[in-house]
N, C-alpha and C. Protein backbone atom coordinates (compact mmCIF):
# COMPACT_ATOMS: atom_id res chain seq x y z
N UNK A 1 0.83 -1.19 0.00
CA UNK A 1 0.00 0.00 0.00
C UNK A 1 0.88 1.25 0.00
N UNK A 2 0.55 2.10 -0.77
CA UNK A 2 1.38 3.14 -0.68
C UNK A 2 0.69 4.40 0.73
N UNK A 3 2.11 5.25 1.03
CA UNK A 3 2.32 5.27 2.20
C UNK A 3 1.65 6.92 1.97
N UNK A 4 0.69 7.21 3.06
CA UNK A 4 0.10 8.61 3.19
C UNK A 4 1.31 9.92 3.06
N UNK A 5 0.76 10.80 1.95
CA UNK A 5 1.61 11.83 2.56
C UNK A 5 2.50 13.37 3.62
N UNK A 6 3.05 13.10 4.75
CA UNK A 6 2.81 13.88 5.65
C UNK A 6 3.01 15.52 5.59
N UNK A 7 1.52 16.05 5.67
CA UNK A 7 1.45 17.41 5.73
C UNK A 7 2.62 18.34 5.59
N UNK A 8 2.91 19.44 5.00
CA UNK A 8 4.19 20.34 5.18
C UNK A 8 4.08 20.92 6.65
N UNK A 9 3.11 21.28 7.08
CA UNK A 9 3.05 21.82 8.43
C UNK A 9 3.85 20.84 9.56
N UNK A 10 3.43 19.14 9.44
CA UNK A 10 4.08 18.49 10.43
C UNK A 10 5.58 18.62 10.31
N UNK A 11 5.89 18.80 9.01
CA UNK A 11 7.44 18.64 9.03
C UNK A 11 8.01 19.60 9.31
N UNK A 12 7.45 20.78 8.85
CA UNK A 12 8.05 22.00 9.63
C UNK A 12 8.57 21.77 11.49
N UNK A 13 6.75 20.90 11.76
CA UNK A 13 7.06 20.99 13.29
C UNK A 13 8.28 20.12 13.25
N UNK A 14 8.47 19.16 12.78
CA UNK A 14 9.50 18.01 13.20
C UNK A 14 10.74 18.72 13.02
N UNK A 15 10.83 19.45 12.00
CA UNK A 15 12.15 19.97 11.59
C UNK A 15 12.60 20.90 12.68
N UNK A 16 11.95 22.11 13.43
CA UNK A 16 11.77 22.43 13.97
C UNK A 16 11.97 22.07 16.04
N UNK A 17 11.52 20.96 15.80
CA UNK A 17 11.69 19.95 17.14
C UNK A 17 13.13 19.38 17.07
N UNK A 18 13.97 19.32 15.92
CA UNK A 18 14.89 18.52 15.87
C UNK A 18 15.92 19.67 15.67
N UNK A 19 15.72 21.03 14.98
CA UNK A 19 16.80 21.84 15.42
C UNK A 19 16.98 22.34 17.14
N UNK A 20 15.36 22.44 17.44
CA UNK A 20 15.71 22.64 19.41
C UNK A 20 16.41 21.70 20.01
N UNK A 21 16.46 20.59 19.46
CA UNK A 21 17.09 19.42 19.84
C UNK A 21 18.32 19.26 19.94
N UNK A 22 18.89 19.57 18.40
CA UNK A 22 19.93 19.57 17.99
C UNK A 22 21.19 21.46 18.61
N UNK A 23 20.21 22.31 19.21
CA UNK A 23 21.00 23.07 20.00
C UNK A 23 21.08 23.36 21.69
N UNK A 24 20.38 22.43 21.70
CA UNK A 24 20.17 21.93 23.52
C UNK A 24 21.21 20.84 23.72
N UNK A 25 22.01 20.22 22.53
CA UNK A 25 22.62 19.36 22.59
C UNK A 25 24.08 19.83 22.42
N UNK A 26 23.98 21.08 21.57
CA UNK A 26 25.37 22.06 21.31
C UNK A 26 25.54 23.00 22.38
N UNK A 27 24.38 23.10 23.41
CA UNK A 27 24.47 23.96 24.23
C UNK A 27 25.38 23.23 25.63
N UNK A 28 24.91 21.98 25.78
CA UNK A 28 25.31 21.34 26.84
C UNK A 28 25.98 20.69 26.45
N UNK A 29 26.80 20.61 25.10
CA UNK A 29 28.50 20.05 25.08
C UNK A 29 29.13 21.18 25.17
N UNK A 30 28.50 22.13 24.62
CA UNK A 30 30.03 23.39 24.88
C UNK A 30 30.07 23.82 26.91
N UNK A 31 28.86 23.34 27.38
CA UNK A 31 29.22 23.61 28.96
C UNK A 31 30.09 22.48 29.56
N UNK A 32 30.03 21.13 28.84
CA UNK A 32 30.54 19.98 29.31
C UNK A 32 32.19 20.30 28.80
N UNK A 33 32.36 21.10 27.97
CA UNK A 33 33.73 21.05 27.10
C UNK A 33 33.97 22.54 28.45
N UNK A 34 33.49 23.32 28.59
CA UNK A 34 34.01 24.92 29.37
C UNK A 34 34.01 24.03 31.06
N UNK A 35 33.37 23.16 31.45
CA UNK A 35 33.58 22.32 32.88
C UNK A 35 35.23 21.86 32.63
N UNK A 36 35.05 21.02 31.65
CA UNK A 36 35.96 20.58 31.27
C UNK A 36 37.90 21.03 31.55
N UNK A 37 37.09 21.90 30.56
CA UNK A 37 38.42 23.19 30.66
C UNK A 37 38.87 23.34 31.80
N UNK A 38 37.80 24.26 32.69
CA UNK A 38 38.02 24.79 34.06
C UNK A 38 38.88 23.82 34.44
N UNK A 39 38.21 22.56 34.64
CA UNK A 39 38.93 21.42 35.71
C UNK A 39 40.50 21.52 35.53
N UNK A 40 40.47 20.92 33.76
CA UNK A 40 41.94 20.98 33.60
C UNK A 40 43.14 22.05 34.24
N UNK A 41 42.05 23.60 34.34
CA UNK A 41 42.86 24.51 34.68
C UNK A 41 43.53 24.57 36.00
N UNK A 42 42.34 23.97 36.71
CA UNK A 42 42.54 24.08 38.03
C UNK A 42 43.77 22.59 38.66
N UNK A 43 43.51 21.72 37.98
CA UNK A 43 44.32 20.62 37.93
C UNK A 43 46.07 20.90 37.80
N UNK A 44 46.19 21.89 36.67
CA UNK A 44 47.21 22.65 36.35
C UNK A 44 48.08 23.23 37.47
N UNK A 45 47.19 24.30 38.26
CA UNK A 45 47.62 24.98 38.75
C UNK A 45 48.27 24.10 40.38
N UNK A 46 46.92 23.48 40.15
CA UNK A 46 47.55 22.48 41.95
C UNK A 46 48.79 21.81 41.31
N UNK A 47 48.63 21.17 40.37
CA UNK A 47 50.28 20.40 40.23
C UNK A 47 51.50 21.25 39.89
N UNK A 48 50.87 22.35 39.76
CA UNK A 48 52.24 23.92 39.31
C UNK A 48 52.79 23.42 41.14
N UNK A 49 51.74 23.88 41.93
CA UNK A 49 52.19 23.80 43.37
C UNK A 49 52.66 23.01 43.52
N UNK A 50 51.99 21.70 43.70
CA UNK A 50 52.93 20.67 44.12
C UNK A 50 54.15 20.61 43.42
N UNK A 51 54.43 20.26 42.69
CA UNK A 51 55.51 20.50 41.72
C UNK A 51 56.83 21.53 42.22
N UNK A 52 56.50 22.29 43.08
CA UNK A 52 57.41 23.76 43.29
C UNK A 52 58.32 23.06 44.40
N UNK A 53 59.62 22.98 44.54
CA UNK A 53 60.76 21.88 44.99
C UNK A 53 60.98 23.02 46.07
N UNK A 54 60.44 24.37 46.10
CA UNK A 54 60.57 25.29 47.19
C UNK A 54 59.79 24.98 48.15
N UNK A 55 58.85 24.30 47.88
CA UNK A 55 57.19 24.35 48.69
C UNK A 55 57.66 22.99 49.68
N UNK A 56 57.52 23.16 51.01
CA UNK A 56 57.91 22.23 51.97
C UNK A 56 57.04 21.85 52.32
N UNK A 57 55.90 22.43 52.91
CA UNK A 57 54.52 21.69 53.38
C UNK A 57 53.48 22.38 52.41
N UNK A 58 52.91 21.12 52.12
CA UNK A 58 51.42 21.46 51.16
C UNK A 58 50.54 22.21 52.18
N UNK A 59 50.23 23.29 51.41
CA UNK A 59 48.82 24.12 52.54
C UNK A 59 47.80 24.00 51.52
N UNK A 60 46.78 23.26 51.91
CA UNK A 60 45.46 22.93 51.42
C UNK A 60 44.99 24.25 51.30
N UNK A 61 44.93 25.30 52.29
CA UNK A 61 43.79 26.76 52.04
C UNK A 61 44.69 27.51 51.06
N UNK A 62 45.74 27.94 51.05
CA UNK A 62 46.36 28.51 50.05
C UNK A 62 46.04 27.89 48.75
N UNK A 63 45.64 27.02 48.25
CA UNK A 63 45.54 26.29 47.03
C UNK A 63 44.19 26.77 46.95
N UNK A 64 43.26 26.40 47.73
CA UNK A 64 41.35 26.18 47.75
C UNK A 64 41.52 28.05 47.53
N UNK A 65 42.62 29.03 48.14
CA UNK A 65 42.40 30.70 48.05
C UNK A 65 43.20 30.90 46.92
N UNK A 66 44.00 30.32 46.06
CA UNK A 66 44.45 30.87 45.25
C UNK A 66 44.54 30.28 43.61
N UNK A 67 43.63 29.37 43.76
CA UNK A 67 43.48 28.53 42.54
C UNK A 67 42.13 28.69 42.53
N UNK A 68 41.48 29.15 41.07
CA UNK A 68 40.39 30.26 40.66
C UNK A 68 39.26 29.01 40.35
N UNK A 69 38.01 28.83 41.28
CA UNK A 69 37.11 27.73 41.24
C UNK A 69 37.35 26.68 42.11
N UNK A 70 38.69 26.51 42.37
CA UNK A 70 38.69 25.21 43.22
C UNK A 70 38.29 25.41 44.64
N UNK A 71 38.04 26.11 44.96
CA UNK A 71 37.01 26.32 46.63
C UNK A 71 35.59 25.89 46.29
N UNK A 72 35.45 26.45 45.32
CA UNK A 72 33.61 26.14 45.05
C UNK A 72 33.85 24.94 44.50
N UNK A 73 34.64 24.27 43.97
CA UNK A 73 34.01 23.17 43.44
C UNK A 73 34.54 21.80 44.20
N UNK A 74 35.39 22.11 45.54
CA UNK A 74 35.36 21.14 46.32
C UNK A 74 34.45 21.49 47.20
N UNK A 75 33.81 22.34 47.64
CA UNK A 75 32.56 22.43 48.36
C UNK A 75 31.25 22.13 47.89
N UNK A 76 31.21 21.85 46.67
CA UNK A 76 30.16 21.22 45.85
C UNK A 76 30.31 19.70 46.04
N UNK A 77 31.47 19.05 45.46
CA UNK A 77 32.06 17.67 45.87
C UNK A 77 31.55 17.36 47.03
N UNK A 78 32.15 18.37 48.23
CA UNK A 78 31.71 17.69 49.73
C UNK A 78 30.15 17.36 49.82
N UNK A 79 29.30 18.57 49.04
CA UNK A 79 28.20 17.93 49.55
C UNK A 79 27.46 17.14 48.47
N UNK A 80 27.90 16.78 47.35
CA UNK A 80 27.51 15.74 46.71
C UNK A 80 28.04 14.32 47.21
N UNK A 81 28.97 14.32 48.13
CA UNK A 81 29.50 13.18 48.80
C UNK A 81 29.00 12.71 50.55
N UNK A 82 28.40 13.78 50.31
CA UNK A 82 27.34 14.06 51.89
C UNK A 82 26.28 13.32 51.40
N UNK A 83 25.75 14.03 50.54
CA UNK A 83 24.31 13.47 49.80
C UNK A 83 24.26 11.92 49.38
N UNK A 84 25.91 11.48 48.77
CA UNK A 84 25.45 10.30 48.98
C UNK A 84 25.72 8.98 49.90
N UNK A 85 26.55 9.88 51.12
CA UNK A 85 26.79 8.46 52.30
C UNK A 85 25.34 8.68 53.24
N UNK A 86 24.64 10.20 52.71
CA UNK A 86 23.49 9.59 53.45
C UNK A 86 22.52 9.14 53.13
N UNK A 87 22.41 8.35 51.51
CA UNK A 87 21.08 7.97 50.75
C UNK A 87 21.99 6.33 51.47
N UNK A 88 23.30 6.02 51.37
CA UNK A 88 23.71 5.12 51.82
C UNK A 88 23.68 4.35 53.44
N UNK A 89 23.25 5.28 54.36
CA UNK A 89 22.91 5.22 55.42
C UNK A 89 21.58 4.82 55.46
N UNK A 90 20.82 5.72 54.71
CA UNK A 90 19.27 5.55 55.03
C UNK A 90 18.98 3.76 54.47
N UNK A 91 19.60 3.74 53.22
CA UNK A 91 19.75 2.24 52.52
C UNK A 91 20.17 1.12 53.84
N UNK A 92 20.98 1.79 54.45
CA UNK A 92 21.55 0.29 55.08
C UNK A 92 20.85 0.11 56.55
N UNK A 93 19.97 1.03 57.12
CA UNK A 93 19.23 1.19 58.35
C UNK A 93 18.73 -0.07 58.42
N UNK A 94 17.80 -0.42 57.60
CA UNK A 94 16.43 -1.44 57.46
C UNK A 94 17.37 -2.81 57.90
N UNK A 95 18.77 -2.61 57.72
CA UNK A 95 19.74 -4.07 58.28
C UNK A 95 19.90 -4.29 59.47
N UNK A 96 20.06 -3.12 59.90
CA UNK A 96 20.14 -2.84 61.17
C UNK A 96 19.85 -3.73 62.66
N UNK A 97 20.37 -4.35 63.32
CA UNK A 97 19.70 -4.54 64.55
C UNK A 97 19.53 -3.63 65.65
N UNK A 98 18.65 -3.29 66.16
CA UNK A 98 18.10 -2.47 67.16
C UNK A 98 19.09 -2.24 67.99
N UNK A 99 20.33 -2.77 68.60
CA UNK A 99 21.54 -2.45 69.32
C UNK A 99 22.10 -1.44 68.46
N UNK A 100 22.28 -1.79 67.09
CA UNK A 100 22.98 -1.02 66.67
C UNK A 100 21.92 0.24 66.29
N UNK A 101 20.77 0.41 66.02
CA UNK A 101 20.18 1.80 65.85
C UNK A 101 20.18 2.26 67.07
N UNK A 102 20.06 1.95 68.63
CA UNK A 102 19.93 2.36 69.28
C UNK A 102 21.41 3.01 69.86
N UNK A 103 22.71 2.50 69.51
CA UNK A 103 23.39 2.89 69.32
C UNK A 103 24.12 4.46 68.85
N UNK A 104 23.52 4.20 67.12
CA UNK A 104 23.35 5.38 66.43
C UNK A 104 22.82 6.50 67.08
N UNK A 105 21.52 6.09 67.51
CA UNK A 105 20.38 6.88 68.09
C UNK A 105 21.42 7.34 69.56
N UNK A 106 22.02 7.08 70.23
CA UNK A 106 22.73 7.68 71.05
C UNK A 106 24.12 8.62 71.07
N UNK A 107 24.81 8.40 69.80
CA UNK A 107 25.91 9.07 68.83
C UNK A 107 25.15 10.00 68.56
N UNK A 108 24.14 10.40 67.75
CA UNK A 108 23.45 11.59 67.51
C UNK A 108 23.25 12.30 68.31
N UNK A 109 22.15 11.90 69.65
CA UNK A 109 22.20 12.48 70.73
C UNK A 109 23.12 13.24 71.05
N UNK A 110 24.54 12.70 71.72
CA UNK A 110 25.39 13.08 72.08
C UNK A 110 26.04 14.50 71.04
N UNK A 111 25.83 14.24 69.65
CA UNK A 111 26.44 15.17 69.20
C UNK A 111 25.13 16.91 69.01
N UNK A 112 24.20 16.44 69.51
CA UNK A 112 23.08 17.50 69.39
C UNK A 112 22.89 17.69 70.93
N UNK A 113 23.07 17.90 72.04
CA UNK A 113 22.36 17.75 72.79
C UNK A 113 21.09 19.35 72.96
């Protein structure tokens, strides 16, 4: 059977749907490529430091204050790594024996009183 032919209007829409498509897709590789970048930059600069045969003790805040992004984006890390030892906590509760929640339940305490 030969095959219906589809309206110019639909194809417009399709054509249309597939260029939004096609720059939502150029939009969020050129942010994945500029993340990208950053990192490398910042990667750069910590191994410039380490690297420096003058530098006797590594100072973590001098690096996080003087290397451009890397404060914010290990404080992002921390709490994406927060977020997930505690989806991992909540996961492993239900194993739990009651010594040991009641346990927990007293570690908390102690640290809130």
């Amino acid at each position: 059977m030969p095959r219906k032919p589809t309206p110019i209007n639909e194809l417009k829409n399709k054509n249309l749907t597939s260029k939004n498509e096609t720059e939502k897709n150029n939009e969020n590789n050129t942010g994945e490529e500029s993340e990208v970048e950053n990192l490398s930059q910042m990667l750069a600069s910590v191994l410039s430091y380490l690297s420096d045969e003058e530098i006797e003790e590594i100072d973590l805040e001098y690096l996080l204050n003087h290397t451009k992004g890397l404060r914010e984006w290990w404080e992002h890390y921390l709490e994406n790594n927060r977020k997930q030892i505690e989806k991992e906590i909540k996961q492993s509760l239900s194993s739990l024996s009651m010594k040991d929640l009641e346990n927990i339940k007293k570690m908390i305490s102690e640290k809130n009183p």
